[in-house]
N, C-alpha and C. Protein backbone atom coordinates (compact mmCIF):
# COMPACT_ATOMS: atom_id res chain seq x y z
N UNK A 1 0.85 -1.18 0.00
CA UNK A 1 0.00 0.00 0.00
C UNK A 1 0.89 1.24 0.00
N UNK A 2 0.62 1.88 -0.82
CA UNK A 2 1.33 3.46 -0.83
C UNK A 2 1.28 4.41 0.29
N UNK A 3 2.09 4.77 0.99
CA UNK A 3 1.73 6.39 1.45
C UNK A 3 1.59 7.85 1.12
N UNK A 4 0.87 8.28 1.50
CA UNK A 4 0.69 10.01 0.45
C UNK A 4 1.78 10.54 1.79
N UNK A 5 2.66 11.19 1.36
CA UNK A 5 3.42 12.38 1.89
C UNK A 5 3.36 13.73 1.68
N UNK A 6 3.31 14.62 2.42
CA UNK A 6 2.86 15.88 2.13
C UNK A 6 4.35 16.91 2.58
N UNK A 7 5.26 17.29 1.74
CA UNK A 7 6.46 17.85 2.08
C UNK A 7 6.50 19.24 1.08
N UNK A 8 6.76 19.71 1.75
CA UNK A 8 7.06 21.43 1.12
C UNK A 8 8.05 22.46 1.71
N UNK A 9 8.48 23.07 1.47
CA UNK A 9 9.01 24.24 1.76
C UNK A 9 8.20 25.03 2.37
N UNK A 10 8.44 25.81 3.47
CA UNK A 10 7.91 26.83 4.44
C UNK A 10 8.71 27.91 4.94
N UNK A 11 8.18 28.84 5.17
CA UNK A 11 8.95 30.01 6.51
C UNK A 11 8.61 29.66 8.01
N UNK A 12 9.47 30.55 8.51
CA UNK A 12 9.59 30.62 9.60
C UNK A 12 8.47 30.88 10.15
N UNK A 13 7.63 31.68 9.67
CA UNK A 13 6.21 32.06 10.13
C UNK A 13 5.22 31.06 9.35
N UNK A 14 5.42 30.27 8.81
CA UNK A 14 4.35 29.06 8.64
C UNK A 14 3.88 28.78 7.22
N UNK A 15 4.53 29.78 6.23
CA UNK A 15 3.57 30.15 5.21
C UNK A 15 5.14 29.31 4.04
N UNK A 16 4.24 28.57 2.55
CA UNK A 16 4.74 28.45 1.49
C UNK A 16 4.88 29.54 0.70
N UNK A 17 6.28 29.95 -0.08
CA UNK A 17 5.66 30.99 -1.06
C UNK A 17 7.32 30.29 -1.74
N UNK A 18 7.05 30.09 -3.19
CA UNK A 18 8.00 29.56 -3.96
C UNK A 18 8.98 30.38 -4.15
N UNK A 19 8.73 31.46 -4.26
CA UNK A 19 9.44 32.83 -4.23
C UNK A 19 10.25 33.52 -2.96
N UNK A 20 10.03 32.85 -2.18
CA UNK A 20 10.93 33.26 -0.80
C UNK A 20 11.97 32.98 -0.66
N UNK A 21 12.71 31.77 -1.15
CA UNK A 21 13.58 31.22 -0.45
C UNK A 21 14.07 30.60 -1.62
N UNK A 22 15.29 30.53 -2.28
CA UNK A 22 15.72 29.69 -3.50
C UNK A 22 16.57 28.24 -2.47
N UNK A 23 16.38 27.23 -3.11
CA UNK A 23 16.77 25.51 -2.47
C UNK A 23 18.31 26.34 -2.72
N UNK A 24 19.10 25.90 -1.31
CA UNK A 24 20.34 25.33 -1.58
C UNK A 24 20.73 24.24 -2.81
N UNK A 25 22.00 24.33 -2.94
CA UNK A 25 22.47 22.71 -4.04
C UNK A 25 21.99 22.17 -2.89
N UNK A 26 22.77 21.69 -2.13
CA UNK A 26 22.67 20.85 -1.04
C UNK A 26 21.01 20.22 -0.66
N UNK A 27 20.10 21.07 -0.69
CA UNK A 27 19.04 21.03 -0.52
C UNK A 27 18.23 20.67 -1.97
N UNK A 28 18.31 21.18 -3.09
CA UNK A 28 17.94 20.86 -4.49
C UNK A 28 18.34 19.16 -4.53
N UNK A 29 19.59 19.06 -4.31
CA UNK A 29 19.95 17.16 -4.66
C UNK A 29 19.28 16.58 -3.90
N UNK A 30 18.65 16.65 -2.37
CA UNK A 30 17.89 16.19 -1.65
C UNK A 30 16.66 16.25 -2.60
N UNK A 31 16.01 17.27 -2.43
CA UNK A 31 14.67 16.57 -3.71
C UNK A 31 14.89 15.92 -5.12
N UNK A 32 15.90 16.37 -5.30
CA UNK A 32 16.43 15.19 -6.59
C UNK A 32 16.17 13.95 -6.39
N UNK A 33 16.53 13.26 -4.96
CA UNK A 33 16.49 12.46 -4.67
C UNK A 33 15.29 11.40 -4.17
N UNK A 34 14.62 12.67 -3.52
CA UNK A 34 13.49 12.01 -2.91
C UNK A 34 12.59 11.87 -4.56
N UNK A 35 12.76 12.41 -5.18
CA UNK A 35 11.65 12.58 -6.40
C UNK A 35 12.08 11.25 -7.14
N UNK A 36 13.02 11.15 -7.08
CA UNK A 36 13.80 9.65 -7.81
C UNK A 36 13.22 8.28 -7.35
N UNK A 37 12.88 8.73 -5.99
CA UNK A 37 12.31 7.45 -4.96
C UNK A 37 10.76 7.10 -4.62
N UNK A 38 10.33 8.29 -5.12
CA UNK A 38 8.58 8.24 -4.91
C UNK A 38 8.09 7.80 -6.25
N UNK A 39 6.83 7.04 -5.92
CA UNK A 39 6.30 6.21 -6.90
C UNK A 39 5.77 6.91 -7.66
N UNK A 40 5.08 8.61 -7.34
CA UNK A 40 4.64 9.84 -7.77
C UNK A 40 3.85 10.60 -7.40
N UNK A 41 3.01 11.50 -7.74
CA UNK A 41 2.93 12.91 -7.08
C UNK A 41 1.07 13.04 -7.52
N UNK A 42 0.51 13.68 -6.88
CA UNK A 42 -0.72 14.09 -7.15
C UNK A 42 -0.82 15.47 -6.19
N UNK A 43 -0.88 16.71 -7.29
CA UNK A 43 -0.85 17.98 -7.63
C UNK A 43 -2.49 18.20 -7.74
N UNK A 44 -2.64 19.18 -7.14
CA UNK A 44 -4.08 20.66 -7.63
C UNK A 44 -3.52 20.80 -8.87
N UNK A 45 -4.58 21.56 -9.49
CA UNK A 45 -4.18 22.60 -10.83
C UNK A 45 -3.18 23.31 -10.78
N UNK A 46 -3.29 24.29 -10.27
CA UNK A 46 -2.03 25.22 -10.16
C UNK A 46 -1.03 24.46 -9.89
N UNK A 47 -0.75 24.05 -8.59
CA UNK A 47 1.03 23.24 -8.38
C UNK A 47 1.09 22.46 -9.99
N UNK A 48 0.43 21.81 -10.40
CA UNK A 48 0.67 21.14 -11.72
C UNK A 48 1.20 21.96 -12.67
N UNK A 49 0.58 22.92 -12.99
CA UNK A 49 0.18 23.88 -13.74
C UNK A 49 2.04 24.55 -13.48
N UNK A 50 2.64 25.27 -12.55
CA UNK A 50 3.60 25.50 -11.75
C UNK A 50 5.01 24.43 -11.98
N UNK A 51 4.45 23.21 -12.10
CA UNK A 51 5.41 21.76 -12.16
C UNK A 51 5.84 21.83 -13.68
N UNK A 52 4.57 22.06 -14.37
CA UNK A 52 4.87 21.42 -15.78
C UNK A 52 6.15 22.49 -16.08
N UNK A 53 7.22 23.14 -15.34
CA UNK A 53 8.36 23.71 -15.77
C UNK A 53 9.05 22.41 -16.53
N UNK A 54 9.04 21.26 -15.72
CA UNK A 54 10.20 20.90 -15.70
C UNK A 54 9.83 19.63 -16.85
N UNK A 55 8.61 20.02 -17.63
CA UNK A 55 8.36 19.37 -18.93
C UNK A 55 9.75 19.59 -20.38
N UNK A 56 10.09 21.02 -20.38
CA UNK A 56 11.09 21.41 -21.07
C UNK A 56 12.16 21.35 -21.00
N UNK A 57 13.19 21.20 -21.53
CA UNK A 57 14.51 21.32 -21.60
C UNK A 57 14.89 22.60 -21.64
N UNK A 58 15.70 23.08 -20.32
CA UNK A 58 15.96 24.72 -21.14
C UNK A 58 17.84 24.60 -20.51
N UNK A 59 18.25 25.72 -21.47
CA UNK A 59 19.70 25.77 -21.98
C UNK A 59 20.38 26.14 -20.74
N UNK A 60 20.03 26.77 -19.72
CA UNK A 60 20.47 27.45 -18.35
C UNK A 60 20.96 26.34 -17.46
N UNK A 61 20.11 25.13 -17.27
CA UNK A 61 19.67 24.59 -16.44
C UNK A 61 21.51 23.92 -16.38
N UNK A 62 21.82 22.94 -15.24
CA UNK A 62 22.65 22.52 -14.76
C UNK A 62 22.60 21.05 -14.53
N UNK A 63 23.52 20.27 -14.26
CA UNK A 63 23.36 18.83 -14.16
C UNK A 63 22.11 18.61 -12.93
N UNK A 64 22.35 19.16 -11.87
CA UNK A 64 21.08 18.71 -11.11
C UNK A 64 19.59 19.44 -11.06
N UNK A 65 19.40 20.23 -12.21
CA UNK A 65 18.04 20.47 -12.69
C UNK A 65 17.83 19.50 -13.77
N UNK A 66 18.85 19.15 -14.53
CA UNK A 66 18.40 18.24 -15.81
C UNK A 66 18.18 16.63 -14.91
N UNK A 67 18.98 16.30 -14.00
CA UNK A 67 18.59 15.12 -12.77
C UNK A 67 17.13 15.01 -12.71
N UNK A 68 16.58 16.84 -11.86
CA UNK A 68 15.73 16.61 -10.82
C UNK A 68 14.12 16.72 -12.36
N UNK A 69 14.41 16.93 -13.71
CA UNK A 69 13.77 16.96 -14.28
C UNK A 69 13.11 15.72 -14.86
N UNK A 70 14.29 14.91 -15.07
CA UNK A 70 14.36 13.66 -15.70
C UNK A 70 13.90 12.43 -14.65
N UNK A 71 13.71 12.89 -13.73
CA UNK A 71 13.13 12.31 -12.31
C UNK A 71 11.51 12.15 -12.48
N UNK A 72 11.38 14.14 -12.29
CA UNK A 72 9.96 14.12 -12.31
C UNK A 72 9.17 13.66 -13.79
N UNK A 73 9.68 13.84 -15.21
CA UNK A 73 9.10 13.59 -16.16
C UNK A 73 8.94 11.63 -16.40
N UNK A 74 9.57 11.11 -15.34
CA UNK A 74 9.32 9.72 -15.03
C UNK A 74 8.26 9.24 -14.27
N UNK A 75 8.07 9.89 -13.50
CA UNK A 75 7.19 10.08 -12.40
C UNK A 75 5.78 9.96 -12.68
N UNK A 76 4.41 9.17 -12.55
CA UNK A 76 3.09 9.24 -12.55
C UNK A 76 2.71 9.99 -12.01
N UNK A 77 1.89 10.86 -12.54
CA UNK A 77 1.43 12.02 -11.76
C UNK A 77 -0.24 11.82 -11.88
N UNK A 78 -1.12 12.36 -10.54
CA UNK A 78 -2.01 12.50 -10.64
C UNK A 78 -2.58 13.95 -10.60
N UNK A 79 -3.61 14.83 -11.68
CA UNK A 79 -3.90 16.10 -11.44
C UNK A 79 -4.82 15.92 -11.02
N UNK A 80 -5.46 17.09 -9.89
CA UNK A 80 -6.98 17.11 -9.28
C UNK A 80 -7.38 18.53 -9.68
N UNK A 81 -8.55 17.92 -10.17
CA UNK A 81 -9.16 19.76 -11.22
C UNK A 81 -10.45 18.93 -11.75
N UNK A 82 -11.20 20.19 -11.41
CA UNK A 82 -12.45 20.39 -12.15
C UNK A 82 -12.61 21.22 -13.50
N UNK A 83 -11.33 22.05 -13.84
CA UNK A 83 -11.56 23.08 -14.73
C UNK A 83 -10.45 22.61 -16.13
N UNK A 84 -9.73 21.96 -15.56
CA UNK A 84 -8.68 21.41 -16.41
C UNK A 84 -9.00 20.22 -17.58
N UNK A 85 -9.38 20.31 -19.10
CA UNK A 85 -9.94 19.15 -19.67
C UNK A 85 -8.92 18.52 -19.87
N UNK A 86 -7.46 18.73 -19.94
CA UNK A 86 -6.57 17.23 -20.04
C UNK A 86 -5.23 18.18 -19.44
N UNK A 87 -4.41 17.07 -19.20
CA UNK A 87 -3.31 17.29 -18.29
C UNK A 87 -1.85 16.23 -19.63
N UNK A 88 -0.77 16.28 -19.44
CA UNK A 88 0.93 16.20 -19.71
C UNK A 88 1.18 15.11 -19.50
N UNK A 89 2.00 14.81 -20.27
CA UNK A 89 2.79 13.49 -19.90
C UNK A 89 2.86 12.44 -18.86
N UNK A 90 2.88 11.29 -18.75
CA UNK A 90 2.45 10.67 -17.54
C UNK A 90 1.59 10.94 -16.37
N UNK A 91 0.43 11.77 -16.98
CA UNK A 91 -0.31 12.54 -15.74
C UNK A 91 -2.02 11.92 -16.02
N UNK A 92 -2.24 11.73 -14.91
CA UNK A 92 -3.63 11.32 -15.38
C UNK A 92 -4.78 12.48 -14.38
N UNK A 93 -6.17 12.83 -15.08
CA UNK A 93 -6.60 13.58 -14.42
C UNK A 93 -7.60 12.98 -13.86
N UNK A 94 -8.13 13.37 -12.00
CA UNK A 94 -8.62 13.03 -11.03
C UNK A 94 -9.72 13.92 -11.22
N UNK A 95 -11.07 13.56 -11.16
CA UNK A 95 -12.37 14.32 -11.51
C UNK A 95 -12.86 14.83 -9.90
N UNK A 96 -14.04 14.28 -9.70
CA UNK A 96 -15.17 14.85 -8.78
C UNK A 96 -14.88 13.72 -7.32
N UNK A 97 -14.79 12.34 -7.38
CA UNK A 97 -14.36 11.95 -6.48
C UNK A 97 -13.09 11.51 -5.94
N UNK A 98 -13.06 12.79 -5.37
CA UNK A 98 -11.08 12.67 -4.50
C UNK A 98 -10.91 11.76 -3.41
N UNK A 99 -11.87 11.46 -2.81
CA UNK A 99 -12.02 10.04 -1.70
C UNK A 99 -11.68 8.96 -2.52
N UNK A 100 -12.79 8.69 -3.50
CA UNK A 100 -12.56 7.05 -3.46
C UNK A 100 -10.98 7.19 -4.59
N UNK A 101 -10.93 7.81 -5.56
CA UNK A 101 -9.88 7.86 -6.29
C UNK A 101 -8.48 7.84 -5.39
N UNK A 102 -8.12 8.19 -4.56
CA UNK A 102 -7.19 8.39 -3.63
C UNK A 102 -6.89 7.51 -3.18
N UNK A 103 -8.32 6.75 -2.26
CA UNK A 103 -7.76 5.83 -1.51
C UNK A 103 -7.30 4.49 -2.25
N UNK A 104 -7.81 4.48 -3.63
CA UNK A 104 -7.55 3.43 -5.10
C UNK A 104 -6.21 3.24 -5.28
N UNK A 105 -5.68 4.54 -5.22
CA UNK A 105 -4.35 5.16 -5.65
C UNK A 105 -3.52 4.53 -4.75
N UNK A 106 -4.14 4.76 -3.60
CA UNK A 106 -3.16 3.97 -2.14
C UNK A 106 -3.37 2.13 -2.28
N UNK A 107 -4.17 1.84 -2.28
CA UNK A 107 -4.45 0.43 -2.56
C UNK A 107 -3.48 0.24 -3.48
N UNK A 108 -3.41 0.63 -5.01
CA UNK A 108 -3.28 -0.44 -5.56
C UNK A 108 -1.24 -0.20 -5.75
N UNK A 109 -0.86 1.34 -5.56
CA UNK A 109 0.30 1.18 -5.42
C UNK A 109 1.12 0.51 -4.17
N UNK A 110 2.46 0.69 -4.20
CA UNK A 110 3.42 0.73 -3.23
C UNK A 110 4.57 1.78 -3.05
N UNK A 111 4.75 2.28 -2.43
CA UNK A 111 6.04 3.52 -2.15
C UNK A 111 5.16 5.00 -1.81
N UNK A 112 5.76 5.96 -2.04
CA UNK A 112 5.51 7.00 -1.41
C UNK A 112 5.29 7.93 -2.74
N UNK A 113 4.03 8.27 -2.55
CA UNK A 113 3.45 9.04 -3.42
C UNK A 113 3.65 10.79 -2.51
N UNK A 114 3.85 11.28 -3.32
CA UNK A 114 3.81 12.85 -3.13
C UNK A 114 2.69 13.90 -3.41
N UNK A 115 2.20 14.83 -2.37
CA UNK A 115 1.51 15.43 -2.03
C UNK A 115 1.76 16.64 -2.23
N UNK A 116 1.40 17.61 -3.38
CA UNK A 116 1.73 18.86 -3.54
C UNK A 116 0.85 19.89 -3.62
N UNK A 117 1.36 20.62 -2.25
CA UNK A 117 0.10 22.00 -2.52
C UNK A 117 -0.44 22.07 -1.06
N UNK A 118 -0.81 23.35 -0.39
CA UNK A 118 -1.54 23.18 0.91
C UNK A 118 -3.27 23.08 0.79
N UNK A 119 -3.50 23.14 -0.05
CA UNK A 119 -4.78 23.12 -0.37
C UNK A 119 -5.62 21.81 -0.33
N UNK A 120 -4.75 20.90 -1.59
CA UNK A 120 -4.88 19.56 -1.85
C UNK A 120 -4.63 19.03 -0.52
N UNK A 121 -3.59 19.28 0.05
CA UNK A 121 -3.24 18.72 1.09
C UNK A 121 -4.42 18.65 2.27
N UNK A 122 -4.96 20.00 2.25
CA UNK A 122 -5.94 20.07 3.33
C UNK A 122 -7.13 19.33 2.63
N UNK A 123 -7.20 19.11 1.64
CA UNK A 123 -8.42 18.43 1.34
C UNK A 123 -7.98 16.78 2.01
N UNK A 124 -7.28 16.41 1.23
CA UNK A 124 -6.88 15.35 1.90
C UNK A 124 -6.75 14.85 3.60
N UNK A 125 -6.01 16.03 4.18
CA UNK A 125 -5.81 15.51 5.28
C UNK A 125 -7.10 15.41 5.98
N UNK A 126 -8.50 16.03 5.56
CA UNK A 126 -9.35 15.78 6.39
C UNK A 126 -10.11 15.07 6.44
N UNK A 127 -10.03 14.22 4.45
CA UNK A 127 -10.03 13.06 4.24
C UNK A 127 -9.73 11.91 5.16
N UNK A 128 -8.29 12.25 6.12
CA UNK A 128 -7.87 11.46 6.68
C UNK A 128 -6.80 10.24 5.94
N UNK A 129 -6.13 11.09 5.18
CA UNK A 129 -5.53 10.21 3.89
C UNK A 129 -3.83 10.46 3.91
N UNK A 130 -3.35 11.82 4.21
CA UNK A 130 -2.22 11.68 4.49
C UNK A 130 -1.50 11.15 5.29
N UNK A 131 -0.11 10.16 5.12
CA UNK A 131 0.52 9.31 6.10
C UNK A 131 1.47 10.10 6.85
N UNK A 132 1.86 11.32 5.97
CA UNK A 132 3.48 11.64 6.57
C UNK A 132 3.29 13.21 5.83
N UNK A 133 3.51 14.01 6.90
CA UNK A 133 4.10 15.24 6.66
C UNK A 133 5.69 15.78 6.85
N UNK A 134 6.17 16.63 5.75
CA UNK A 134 7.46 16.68 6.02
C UNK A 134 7.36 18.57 5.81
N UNK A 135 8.26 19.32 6.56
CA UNK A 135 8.36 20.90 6.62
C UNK A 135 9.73 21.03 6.50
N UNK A 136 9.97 21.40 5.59
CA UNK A 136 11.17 22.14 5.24
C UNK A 136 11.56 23.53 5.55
N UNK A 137 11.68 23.84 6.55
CA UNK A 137 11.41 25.24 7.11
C UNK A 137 12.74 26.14 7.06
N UNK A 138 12.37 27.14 6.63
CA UNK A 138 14.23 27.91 6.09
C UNK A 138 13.72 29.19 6.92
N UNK A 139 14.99 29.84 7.35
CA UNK A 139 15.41 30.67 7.86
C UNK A 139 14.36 32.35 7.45
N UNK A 140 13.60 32.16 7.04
CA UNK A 140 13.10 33.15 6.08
C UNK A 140 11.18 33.90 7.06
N UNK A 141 11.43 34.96 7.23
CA UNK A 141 10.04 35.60 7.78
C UNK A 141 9.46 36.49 6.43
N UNK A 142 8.00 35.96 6.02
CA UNK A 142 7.43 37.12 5.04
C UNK A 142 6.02 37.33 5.95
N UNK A 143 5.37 36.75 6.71
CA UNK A 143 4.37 37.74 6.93
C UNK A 143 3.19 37.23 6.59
N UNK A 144 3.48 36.63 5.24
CA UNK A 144 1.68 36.33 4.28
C UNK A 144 2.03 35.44 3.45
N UNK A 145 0.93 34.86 3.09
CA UNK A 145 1.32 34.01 2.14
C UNK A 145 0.08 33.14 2.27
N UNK A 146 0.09 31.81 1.36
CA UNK A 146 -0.31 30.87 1.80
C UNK A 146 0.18 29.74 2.99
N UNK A 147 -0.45 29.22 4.11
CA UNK A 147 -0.06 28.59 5.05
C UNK A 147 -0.07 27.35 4.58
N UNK A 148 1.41 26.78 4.96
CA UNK A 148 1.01 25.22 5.21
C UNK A 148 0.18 24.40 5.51
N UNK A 149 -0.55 24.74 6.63
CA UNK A 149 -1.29 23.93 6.83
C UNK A 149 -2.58 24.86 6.68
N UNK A 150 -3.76 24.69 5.40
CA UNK A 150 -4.31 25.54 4.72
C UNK A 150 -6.12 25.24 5.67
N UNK A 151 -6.08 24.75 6.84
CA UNK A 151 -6.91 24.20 7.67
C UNK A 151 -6.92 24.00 8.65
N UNK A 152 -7.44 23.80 9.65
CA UNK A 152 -7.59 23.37 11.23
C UNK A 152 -6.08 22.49 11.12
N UNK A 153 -5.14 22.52 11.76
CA UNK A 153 -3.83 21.22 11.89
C UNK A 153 -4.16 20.22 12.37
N UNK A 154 -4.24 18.79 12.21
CA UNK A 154 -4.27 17.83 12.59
C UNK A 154 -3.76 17.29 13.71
N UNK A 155 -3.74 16.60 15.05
CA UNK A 155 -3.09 15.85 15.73
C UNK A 155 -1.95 15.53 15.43
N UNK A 156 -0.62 15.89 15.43
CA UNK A 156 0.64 15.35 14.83
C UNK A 156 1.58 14.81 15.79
N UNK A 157 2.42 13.89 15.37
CA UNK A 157 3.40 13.59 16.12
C UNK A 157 4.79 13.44 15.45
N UNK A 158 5.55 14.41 16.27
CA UNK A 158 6.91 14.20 15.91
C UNK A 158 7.82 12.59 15.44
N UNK A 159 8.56 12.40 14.10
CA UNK A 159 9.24 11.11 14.28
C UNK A 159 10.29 11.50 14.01
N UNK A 160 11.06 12.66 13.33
CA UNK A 160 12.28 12.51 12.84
C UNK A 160 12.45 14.47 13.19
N UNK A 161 13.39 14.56 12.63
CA UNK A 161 14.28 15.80 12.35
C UNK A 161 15.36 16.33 12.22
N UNK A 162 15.87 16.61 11.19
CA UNK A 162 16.92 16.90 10.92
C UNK A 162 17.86 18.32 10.07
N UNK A 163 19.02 18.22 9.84
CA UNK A 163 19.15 19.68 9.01
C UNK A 163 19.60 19.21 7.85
N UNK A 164 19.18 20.30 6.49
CA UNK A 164 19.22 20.11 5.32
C UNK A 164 20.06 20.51 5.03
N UNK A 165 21.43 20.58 3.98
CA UNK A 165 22.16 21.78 3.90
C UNK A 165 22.41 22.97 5.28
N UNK A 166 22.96 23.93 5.37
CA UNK A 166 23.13 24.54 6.34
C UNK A 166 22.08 25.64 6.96
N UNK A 167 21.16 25.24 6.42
CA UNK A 167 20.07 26.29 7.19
C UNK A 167 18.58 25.94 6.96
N UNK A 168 18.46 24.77 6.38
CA UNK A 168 16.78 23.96 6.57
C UNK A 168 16.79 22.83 7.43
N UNK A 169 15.76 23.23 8.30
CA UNK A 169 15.18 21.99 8.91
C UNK A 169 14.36 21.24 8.27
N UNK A 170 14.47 19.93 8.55
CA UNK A 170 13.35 19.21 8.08
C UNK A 170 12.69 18.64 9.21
N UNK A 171 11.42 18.48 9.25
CA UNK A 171 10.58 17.76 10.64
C UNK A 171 9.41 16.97 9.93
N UNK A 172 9.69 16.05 10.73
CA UNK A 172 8.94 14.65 9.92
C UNK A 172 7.42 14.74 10.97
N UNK A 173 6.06 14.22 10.43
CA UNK A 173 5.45 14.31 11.61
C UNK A 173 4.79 13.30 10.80
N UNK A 174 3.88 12.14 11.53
CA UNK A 174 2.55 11.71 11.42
C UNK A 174 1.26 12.30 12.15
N UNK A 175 0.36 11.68 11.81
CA UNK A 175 -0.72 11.85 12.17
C UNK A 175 -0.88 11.10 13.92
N UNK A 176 -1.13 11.85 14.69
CA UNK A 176 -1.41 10.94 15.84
C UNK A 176 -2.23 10.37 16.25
């Protein structure tokens, strides 16, 4: 059975904003990695929408963007959208029921599927569907944004924690 993981980047004050904080290398090869290892990802519209960067080849990019690209364009992806009539490459689109489709998703795979977006996420978690949250929390205060946790927070319990590169934490939590 698969687990959904829900890992993102955050501030110090609680909030995602892609634009805050650029990944260390150090921190970039870490999601290189983890993206290499998950069975795949189910994205909202937008985060999808946001993802499909790394559909292209572009001339700038460096050995561990062309890695962390060639990762994700391997990767099964699931989109969740009502407004979206078709979705990219290895992506299949998720309609009106996000319960039973989800928990299908968990059944019939194995490994760690990825959870992108606080939104999706909160839909899910109240679902009662996410296994594992991960916060990548960097050194960084903005104030506003969208919050991580885009809902009431769940019961959590600490299992891990550690540092990323020299200035991200990572904190592992389940559900308690």
């Amino acid at each position: 059975m698969a687990r959904l993981v829900f890992g993102m980047n955050l501030t110090l004050d609680g909030y995602v904003d892609l634009g805050a904080s650029t990944p260390s290398p150090t921190l970039f090869r870490h999601f290189v990695d983890e993206a290499r290892g998950q069975t795949g990802s189910v994205y909202g519209r937008k985060m999808y929408e946001t993802m499909r960067y790394w559909d292209d080849d572009h001339p700038e990019w460096g050995a561990d963007e062309r890695a962390f690209a060639a990762a994700w364009r391997k990767q099964q992806k699931w989109v969740v959208s009502r407004s979206r009539p078709s979705v990219g490459p290895n992506a299949t689109l998720v309609g009106d029921d996000l319960d039973g489709a989800i928990r299908a998703l968990k059944a019939e795979r194995d490994g760690e599927i990825e959870v992108a977006g606080p939104e999706l996420a909160q839909s899910l978690t109240a679902l009662g569907l996410i296994d594992e949250y991960r916060l990548y929390v960097h050194p960084v205060v903005i104030g506003q944004g969208k919050p991580y946790f885009a809902g009431p927070r769940p019961p959590l319990r600490l299992v891990a924690h550690d540092r990323v590169g020299d200035d991200v934490l990572r904190l592992v939590y389940v559900p308690a």
